[in-house]
N, C-alpha and C. Protein backbone atom coordinates (compact mmCIF):
# COMPACT_ATOMS: atom_id res chain seq x y z
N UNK A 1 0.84 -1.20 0.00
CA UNK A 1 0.00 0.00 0.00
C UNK A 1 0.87 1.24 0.00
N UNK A 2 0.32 2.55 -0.64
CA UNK A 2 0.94 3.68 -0.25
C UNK A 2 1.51 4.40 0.79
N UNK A 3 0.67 4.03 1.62
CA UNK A 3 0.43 4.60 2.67
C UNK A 3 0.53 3.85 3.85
N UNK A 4 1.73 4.30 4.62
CA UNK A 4 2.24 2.49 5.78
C UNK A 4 1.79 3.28 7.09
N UNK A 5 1.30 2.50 7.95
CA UNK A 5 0.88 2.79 9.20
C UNK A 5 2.16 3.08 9.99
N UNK A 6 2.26 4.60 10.36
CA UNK A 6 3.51 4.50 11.41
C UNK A 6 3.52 4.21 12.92
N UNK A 7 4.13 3.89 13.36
CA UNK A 7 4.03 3.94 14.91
C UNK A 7 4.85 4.92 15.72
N UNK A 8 4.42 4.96 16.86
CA UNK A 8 4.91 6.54 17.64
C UNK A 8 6.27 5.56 18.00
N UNK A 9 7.37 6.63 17.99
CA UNK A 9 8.82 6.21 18.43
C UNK A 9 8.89 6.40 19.85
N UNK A 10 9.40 5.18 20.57
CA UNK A 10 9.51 5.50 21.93
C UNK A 10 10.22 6.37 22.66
N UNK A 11 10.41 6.92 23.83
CA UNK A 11 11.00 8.29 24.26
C UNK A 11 12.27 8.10 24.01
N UNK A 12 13.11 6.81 24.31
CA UNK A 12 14.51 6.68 24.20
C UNK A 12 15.33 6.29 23.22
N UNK A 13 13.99 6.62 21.96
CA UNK A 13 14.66 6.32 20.23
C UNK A 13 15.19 4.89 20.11
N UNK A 14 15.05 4.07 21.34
CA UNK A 14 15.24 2.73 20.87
C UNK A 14 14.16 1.55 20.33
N UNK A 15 14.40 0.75 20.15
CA UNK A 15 13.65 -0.69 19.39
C UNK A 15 12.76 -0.38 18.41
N UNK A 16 12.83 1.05 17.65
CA UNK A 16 11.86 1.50 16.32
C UNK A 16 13.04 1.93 15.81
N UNK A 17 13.00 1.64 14.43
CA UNK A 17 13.77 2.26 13.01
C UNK A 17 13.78 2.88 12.91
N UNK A 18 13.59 4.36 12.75
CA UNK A 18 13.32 5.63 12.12
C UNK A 18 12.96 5.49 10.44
N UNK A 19 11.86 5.80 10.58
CA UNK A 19 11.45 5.95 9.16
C UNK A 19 11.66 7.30 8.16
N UNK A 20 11.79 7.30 6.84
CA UNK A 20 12.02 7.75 5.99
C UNK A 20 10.78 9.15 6.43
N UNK A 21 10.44 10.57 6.86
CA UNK A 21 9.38 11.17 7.01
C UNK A 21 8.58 11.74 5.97
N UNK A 22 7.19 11.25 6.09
CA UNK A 22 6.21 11.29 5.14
C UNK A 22 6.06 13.10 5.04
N UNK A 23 5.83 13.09 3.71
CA UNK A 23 5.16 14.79 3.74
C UNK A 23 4.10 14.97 4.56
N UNK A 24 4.39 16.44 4.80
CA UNK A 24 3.43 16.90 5.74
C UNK A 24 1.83 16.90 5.85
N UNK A 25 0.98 16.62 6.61
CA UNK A 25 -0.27 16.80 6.50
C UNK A 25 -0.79 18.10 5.24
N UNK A 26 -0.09 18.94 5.72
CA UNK A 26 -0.85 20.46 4.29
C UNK A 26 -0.60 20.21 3.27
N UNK A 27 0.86 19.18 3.12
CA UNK A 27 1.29 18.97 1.66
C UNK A 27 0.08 18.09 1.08
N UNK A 28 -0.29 17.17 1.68
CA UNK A 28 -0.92 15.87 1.27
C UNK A 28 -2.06 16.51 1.29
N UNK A 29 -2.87 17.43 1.62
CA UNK A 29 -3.96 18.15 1.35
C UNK A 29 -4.11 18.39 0.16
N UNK A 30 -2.98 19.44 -0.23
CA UNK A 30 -2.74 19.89 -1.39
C UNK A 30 -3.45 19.47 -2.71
N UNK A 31 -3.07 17.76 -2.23
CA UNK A 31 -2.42 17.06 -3.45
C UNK A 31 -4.01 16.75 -3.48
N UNK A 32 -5.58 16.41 -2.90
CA UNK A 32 -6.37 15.86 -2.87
C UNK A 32 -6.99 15.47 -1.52
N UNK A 33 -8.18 15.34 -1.50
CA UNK A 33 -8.93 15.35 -0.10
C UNK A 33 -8.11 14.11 0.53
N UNK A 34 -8.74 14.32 1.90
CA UNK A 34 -7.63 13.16 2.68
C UNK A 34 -8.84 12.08 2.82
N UNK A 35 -8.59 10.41 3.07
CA UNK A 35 -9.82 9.90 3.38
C UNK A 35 -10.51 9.99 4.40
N UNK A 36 -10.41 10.22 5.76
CA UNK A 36 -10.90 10.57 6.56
C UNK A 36 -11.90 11.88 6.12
N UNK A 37 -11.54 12.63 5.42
CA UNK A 37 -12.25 13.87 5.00
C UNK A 37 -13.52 13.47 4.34
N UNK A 38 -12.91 12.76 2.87
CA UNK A 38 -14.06 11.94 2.33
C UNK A 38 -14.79 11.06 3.11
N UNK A 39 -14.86 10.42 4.02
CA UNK A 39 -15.60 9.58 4.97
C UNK A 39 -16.51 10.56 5.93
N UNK A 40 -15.91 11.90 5.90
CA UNK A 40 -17.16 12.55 6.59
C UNK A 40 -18.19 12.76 5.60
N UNK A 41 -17.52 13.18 4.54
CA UNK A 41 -18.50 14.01 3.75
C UNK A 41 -19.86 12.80 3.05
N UNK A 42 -18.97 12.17 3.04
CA UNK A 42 -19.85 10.36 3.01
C UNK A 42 -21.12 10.42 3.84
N UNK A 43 -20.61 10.17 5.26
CA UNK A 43 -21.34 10.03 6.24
C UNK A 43 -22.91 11.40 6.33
N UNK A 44 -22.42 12.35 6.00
CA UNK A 44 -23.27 13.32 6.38
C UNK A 44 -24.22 13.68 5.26
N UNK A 45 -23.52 13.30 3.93
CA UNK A 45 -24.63 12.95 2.68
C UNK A 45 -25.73 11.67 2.71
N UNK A 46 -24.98 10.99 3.76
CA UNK A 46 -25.63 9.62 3.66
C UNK A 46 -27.05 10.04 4.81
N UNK A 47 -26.02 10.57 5.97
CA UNK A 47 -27.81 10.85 6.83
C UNK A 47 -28.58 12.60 5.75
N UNK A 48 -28.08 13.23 5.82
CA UNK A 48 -29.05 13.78 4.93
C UNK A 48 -30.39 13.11 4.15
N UNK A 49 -30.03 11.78 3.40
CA UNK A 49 -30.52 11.51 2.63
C UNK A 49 -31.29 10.68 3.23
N UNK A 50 -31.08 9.81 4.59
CA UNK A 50 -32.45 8.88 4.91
C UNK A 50 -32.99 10.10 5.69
N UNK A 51 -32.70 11.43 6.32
CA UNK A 51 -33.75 12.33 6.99
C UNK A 51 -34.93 12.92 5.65
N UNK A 52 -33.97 13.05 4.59
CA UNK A 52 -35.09 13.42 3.62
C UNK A 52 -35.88 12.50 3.41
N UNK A 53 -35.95 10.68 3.17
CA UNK A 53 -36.44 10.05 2.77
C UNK A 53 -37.82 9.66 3.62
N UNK A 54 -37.25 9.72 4.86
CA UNK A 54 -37.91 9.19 6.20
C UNK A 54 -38.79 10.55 6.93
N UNK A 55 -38.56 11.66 6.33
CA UNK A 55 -39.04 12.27 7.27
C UNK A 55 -40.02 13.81 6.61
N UNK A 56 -41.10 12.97 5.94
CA UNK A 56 -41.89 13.60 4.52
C UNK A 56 -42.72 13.98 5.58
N UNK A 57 -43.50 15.06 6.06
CA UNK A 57 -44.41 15.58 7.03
C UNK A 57 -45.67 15.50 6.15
N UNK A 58 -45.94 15.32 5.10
CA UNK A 58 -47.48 15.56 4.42
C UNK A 58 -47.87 14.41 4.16
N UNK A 59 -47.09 13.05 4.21
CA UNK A 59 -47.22 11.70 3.68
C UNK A 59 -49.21 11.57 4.06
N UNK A 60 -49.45 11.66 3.14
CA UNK A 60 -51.18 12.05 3.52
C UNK A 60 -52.40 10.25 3.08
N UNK A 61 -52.96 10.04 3.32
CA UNK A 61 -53.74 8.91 3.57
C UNK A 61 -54.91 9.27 3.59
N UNK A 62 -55.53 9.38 3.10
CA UNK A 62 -57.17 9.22 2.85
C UNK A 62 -58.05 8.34 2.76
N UNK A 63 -59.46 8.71 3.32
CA UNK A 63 -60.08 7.59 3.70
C UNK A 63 -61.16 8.10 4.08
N UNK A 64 -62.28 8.19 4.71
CA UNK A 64 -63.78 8.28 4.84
C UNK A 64 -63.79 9.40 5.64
N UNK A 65 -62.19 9.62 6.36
CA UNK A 65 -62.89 10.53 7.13
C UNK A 65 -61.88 12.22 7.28
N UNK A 66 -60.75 11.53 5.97
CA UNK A 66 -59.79 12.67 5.70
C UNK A 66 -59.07 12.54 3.90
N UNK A 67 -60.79 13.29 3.17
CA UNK A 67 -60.32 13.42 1.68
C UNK A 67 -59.89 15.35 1.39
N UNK A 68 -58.65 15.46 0.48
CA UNK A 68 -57.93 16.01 0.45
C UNK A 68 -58.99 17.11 -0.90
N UNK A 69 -59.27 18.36 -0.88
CA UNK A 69 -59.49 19.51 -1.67
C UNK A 69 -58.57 19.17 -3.15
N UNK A 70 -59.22 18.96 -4.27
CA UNK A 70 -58.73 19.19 -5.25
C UNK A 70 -58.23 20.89 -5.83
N UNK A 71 -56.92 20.70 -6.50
CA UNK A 71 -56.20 22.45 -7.02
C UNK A 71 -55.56 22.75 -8.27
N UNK A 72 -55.71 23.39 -8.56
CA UNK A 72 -55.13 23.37 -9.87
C UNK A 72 -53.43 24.05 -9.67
N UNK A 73 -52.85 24.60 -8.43
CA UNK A 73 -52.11 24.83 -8.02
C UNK A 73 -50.80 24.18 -8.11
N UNK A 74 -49.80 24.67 -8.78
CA UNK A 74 -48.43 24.07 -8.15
C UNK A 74 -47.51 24.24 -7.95
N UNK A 75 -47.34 23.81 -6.71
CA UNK A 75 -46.46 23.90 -5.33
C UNK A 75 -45.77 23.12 -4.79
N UNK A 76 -44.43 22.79 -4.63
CA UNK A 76 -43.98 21.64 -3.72
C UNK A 76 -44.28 21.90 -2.61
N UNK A 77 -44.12 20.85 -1.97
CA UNK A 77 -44.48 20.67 -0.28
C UNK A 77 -42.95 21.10 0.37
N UNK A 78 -43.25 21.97 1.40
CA UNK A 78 -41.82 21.68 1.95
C UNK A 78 -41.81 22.03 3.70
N UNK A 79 -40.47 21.63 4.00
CA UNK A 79 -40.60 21.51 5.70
C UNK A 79 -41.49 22.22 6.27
N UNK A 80 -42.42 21.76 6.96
CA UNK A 80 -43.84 22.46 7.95
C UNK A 80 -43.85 22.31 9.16
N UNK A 81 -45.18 22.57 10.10
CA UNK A 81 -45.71 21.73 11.31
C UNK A 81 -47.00 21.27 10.71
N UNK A 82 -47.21 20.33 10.35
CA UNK A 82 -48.39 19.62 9.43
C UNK A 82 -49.75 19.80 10.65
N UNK A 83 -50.99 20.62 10.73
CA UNK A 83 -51.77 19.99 11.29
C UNK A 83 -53.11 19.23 10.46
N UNK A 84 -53.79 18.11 10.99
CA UNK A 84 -54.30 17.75 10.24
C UNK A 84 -55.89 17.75 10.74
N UNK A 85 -56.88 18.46 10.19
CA UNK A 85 -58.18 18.06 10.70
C UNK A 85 -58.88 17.33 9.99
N UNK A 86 -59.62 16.24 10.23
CA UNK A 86 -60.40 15.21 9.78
C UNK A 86 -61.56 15.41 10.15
N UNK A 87 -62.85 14.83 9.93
CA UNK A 87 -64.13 14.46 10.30
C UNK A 87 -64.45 14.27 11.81
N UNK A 88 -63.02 13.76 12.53
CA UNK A 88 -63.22 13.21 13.36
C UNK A 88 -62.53 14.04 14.47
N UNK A 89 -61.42 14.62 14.03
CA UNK A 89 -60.17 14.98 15.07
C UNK A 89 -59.36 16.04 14.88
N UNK A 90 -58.80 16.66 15.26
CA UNK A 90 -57.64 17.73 14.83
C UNK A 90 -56.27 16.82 15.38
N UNK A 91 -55.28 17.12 14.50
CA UNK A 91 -54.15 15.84 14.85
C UNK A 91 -52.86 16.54 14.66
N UNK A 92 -52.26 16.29 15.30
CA UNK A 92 -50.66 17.05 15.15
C UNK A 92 -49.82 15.88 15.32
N UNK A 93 -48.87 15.78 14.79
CA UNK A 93 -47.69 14.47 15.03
C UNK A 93 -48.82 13.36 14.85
N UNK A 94 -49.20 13.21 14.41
CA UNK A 94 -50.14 11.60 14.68
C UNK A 94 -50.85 11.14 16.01
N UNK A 95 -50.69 12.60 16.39
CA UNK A 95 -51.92 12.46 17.96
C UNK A 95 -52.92 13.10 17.68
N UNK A 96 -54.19 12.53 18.31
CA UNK A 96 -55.19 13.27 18.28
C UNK A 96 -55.48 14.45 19.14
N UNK A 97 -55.16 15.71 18.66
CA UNK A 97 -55.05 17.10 19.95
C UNK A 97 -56.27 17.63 20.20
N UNK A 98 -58.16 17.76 19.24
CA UNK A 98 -58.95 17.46 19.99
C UNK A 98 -59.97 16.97 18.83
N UNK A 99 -60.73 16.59 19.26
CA UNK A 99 -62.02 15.77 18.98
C UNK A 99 -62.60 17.24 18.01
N UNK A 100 -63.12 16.17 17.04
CA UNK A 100 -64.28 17.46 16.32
C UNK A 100 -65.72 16.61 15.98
N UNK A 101 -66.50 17.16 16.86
CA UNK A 101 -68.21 16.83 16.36
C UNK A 101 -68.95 16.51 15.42
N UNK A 102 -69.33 15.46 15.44
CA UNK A 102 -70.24 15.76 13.86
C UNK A 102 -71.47 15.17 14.23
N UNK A 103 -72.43 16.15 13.72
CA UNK A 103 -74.20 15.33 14.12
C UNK A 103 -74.96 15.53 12.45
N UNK A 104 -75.76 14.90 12.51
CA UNK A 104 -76.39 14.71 11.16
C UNK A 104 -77.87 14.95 11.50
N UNK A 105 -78.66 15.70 10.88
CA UNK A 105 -80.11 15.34 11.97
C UNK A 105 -80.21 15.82 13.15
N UNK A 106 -79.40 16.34 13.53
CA UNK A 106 -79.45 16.32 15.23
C UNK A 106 -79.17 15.08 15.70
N UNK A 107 -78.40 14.18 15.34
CA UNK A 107 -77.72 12.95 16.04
C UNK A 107 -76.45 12.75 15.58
N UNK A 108 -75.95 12.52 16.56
CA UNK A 108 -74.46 12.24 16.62
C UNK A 108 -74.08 11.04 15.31
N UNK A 109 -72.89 11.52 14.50
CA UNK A 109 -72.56 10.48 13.69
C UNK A 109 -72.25 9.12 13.71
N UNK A 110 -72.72 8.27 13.22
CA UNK A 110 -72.05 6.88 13.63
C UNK A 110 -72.04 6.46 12.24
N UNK A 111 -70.26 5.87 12.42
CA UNK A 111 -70.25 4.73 11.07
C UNK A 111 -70.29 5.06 9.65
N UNK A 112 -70.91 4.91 9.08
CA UNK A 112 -71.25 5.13 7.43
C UNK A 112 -72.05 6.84 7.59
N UNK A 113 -72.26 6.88 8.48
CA UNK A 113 -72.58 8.70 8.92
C UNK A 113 -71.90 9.45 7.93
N UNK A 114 -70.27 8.97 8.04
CA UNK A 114 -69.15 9.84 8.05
C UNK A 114 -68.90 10.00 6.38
N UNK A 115 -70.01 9.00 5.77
CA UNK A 115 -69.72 9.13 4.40
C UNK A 115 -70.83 9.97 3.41
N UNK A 116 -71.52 10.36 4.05
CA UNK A 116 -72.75 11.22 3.80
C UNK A 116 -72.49 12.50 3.69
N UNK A 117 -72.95 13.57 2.60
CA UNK A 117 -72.57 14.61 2.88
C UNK A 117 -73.35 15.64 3.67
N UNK A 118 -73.32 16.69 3.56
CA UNK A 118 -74.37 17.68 4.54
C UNK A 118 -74.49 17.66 6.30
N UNK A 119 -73.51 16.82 6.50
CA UNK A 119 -73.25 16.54 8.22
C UNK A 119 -72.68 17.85 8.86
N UNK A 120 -72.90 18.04 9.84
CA UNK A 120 -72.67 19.38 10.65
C UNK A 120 -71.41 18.77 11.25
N UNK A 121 -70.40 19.76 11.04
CA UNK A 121 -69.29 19.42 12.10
C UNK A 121 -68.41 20.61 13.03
N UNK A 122 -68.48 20.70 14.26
CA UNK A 122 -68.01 21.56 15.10
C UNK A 122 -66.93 21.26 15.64
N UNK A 123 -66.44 22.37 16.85
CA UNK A 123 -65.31 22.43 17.75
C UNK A 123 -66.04 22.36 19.12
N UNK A 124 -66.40 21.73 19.64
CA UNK A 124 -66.77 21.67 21.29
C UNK A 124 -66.29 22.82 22.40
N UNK A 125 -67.43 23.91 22.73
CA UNK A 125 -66.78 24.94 23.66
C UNK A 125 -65.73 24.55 24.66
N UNK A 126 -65.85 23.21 25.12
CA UNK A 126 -65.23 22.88 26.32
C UNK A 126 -63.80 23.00 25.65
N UNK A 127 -63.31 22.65 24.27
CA UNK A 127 -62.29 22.96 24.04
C UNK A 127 -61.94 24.44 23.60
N UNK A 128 -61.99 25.09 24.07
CA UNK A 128 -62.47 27.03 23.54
C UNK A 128 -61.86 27.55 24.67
N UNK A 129 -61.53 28.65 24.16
CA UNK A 129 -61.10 29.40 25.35
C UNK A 129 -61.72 30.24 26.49
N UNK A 130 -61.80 30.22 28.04
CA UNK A 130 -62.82 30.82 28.61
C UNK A 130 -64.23 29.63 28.49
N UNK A 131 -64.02 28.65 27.79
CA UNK A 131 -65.69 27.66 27.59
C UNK A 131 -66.36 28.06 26.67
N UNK A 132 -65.96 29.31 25.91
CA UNK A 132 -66.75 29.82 25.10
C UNK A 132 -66.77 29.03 23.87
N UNK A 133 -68.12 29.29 23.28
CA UNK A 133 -68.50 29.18 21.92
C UNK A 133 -68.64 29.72 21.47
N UNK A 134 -68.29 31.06 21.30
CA UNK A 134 -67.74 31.67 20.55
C UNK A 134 -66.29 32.45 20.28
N UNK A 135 -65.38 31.32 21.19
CA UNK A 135 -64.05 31.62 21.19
C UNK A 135 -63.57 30.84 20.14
N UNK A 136 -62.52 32.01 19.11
CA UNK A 136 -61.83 31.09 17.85
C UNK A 136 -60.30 29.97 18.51
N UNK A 137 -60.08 30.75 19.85
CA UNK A 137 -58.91 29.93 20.47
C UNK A 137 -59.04 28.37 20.48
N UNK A 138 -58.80 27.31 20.13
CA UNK A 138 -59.20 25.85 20.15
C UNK A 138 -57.47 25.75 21.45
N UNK A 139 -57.57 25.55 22.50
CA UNK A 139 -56.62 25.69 23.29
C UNK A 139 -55.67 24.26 23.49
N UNK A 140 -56.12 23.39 23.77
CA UNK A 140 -55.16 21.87 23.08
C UNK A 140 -54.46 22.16 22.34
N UNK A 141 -54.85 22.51 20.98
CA UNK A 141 -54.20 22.54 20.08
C UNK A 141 -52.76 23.82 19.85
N UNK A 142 -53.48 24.89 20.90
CA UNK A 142 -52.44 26.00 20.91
C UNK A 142 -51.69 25.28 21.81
N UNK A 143 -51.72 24.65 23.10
CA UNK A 143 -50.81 24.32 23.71
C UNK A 143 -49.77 23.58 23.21
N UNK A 144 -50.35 22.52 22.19
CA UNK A 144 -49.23 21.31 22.06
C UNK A 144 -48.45 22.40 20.61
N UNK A 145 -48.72 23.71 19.62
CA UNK A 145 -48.13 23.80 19.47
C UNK A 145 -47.72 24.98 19.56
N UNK A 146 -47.57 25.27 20.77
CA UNK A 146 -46.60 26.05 21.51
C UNK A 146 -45.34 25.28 22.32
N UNK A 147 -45.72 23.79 22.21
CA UNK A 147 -44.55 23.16 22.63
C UNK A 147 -43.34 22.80 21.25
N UNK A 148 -44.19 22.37 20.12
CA UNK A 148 -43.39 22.26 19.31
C UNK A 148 -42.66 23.87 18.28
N UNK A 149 -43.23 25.02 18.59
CA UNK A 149 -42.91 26.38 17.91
C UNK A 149 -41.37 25.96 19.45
N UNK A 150 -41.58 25.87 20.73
CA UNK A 150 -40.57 26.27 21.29
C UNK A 150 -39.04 25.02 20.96
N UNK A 151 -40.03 24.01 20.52
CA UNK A 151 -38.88 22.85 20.41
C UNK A 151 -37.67 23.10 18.95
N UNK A 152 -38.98 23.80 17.56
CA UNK A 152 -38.11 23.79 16.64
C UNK A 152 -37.10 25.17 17.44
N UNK A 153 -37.37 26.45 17.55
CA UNK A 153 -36.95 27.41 17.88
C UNK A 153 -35.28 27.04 18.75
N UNK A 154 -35.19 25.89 19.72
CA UNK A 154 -34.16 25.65 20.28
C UNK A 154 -33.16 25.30 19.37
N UNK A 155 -33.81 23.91 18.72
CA UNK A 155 -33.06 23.13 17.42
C UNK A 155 -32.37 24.05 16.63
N UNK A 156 -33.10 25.20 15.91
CA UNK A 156 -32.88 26.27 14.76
C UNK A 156 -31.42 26.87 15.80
N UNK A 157 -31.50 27.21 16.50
CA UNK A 157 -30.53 27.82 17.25
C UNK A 157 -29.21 26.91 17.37
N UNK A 158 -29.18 25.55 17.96
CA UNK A 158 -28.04 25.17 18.30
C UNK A 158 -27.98 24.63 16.94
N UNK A 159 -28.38 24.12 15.76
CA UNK A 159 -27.99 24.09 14.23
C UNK A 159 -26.99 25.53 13.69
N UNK A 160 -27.83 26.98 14.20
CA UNK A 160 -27.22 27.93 13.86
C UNK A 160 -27.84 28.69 12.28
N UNK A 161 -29.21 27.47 12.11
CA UNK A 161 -30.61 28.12 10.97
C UNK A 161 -31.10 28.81 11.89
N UNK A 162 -32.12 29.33 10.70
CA UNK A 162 -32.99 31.00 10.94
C UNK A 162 -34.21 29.92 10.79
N UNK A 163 -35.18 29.95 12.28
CA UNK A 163 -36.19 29.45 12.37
C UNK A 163 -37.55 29.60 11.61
N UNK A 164 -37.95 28.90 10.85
CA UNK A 164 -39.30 29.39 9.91
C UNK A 164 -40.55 28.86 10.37
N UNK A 165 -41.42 29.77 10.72
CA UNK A 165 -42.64 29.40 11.45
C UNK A 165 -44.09 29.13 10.13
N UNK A 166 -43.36 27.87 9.76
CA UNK A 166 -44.50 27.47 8.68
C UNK A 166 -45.32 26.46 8.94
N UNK A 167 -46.36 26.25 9.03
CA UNK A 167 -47.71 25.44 9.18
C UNK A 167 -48.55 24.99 7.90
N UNK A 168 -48.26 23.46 7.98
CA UNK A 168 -49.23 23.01 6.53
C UNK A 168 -50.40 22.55 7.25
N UNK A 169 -51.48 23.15 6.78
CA UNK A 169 -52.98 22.59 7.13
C UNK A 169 -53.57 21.72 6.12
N UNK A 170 -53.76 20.25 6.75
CA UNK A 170 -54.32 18.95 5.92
C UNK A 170 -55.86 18.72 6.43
N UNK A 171 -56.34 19.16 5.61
CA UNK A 171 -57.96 19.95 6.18
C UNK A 171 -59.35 18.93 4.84
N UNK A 172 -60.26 17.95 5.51
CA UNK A 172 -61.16 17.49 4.73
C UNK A 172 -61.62 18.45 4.09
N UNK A 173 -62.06 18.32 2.66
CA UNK A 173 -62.90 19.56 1.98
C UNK A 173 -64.23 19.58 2.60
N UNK A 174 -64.88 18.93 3.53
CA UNK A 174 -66.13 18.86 4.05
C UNK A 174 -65.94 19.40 5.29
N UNK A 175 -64.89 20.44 5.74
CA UNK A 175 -64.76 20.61 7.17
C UNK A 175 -65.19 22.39 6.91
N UNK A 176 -66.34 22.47 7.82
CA UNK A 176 -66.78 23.67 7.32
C UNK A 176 -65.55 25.04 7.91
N UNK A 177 -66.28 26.20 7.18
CA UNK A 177 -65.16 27.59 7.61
C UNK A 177 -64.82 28.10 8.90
N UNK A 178 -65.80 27.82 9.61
CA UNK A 178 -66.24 28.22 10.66
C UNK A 178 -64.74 27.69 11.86
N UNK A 179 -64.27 26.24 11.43
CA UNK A 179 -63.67 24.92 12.25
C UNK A 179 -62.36 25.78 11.16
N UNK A 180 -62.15 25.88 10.29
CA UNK A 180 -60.78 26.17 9.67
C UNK A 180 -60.44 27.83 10.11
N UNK A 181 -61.18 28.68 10.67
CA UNK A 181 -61.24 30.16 10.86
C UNK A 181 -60.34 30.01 11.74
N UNK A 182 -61.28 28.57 12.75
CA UNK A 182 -60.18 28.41 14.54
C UNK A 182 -59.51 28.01 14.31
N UNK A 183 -59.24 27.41 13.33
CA UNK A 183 -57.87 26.74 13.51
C UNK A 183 -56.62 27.50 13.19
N UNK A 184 -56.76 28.39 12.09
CA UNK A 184 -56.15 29.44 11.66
C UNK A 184 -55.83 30.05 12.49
N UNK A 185 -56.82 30.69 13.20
CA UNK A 185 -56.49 31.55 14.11
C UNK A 185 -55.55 31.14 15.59
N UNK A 186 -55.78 29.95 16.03
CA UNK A 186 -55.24 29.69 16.93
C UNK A 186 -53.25 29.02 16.74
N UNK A 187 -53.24 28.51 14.99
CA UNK A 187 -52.03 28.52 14.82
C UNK A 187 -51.08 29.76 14.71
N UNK A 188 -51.70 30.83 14.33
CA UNK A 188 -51.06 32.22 14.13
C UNK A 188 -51.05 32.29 15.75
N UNK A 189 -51.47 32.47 16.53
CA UNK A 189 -51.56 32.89 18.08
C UNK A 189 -50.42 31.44 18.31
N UNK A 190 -49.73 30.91 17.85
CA UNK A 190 -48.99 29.80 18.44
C UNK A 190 -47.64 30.28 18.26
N UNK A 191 -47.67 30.99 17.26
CA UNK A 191 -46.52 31.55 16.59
C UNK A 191 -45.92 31.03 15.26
N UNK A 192 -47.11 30.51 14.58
CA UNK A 192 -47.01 30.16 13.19
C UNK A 192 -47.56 31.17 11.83
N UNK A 193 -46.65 31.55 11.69
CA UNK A 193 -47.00 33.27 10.85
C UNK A 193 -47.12 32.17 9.49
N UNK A 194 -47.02 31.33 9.18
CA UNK A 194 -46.77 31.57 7.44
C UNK A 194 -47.42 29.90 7.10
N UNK A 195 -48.73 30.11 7.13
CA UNK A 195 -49.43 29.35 6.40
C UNK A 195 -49.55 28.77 5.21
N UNK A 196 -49.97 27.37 4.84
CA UNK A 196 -50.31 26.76 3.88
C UNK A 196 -51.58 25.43 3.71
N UNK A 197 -51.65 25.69 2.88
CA UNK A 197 -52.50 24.77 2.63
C UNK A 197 -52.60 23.02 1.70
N UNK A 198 -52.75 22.14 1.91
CA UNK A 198 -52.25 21.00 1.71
C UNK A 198 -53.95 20.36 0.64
N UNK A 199 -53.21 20.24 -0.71
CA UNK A 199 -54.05 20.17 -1.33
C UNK A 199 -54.01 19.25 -2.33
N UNK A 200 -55.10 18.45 -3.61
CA UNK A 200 -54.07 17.43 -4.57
C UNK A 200 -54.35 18.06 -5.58
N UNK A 201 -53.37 17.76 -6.70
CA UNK A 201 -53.79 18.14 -7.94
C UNK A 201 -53.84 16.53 -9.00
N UNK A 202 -54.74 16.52 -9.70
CA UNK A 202 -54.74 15.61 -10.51
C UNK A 202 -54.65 14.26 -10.10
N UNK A 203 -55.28 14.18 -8.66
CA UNK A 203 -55.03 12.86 -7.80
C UNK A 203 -54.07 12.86 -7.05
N UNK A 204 -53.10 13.51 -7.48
CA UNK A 204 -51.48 13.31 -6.43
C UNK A 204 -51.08 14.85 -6.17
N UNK A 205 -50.32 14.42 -4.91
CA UNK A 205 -50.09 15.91 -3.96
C UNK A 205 -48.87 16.27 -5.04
């Protein structure tokens, strides 16, 4: 090989050879990256690439009780705080942060309910601010993301990025204005200035 492994010479210059001395570290720069160098740059392309692969925030799923607004719009998707309201729930991270109502008739939905159109669907005062019903605050939902506005905000800092307070809303087209007004409103009061909206075109996002 080119390149021979040396060993450190002992203090009293005895039982090691003295070897012929290799050019200097700056020289050998010079000449082309060192491998150790290339092995970082390896390494850090390599996680780059499963965080991009693994870590798609809109990966969206539909189903009876969360179909996606058709757009003629186009937009890539890009890094957010995804919230998602369904028929059923308002959801952040894949938790459910609160329950959303739906009555048909004046009776509560059940089942194949959820596939009918013209169903009434609300925000429950108890989740409101003050109890009110007519508060746009939905407060669960401000809390949990006021935990995550403070979590990216730390991250952005010890990275040494400029924190972007962007919010993708994954919202049923059957979820009336009234439920998207609060929700709006209570993500801007979280500290999410810069909205979007999560929509398909031509079948695919």
């Amino acid at each position: 090989m080119a390149d021979e492994i040396q060993q450190t010479e002992p203090e009293n210059g005895e039982g090691f050879e003295k070897k012929k001395r290799k050019p200097s570290r700056s020289n050998e720069l010079k000449g082309g990256l060192n491998i150790n160098s290339m092995m970082d740059i390896m390494t850090i392309m390599l996680v780059f690439l499963l965080v991009s692969i693994t870590s798609d925030p809109l990966s969206i799923k539909q189903d009876d009780y969360l179909k996606i607004a058709n757009s003629t719009v186009d937009h890539k998707p890009e890094d957010s705080v995804p919230i998602t309201v369904t028929k059923q729930a308002i959801i952040v991270d894949h938790k459910n942060v609160v329950k959303v109502d739906c009555s048909k008739s004046g009776q509560i939905c059940q089942g194949d309910d959820y596939k009918d159109p013209g169903n009434t669907y609300s925000i429950g005062k108890s989740f409101k601010e003050d109890g009110s019903e007519a508060s746009f605050m939905i407060e669960p939902l401000h809390k949990r993301l006021e935990e995550i506005v403070k979590q990216q905000k730390e991250e952005a800092k010890d990275l040494g990025r400029e924190f972007k307070p962007v919010a993708t809303i994954i919202c049923d087209h059957e979820i009336p204005y009234r439920i998207i007004s609060e929700v709006v409103y209570t993500i801007g009061m979280a500290g999410l200035s810069d909205l979007r909206f999560a929509v398909f075109k031509g079948g695919k996002r």
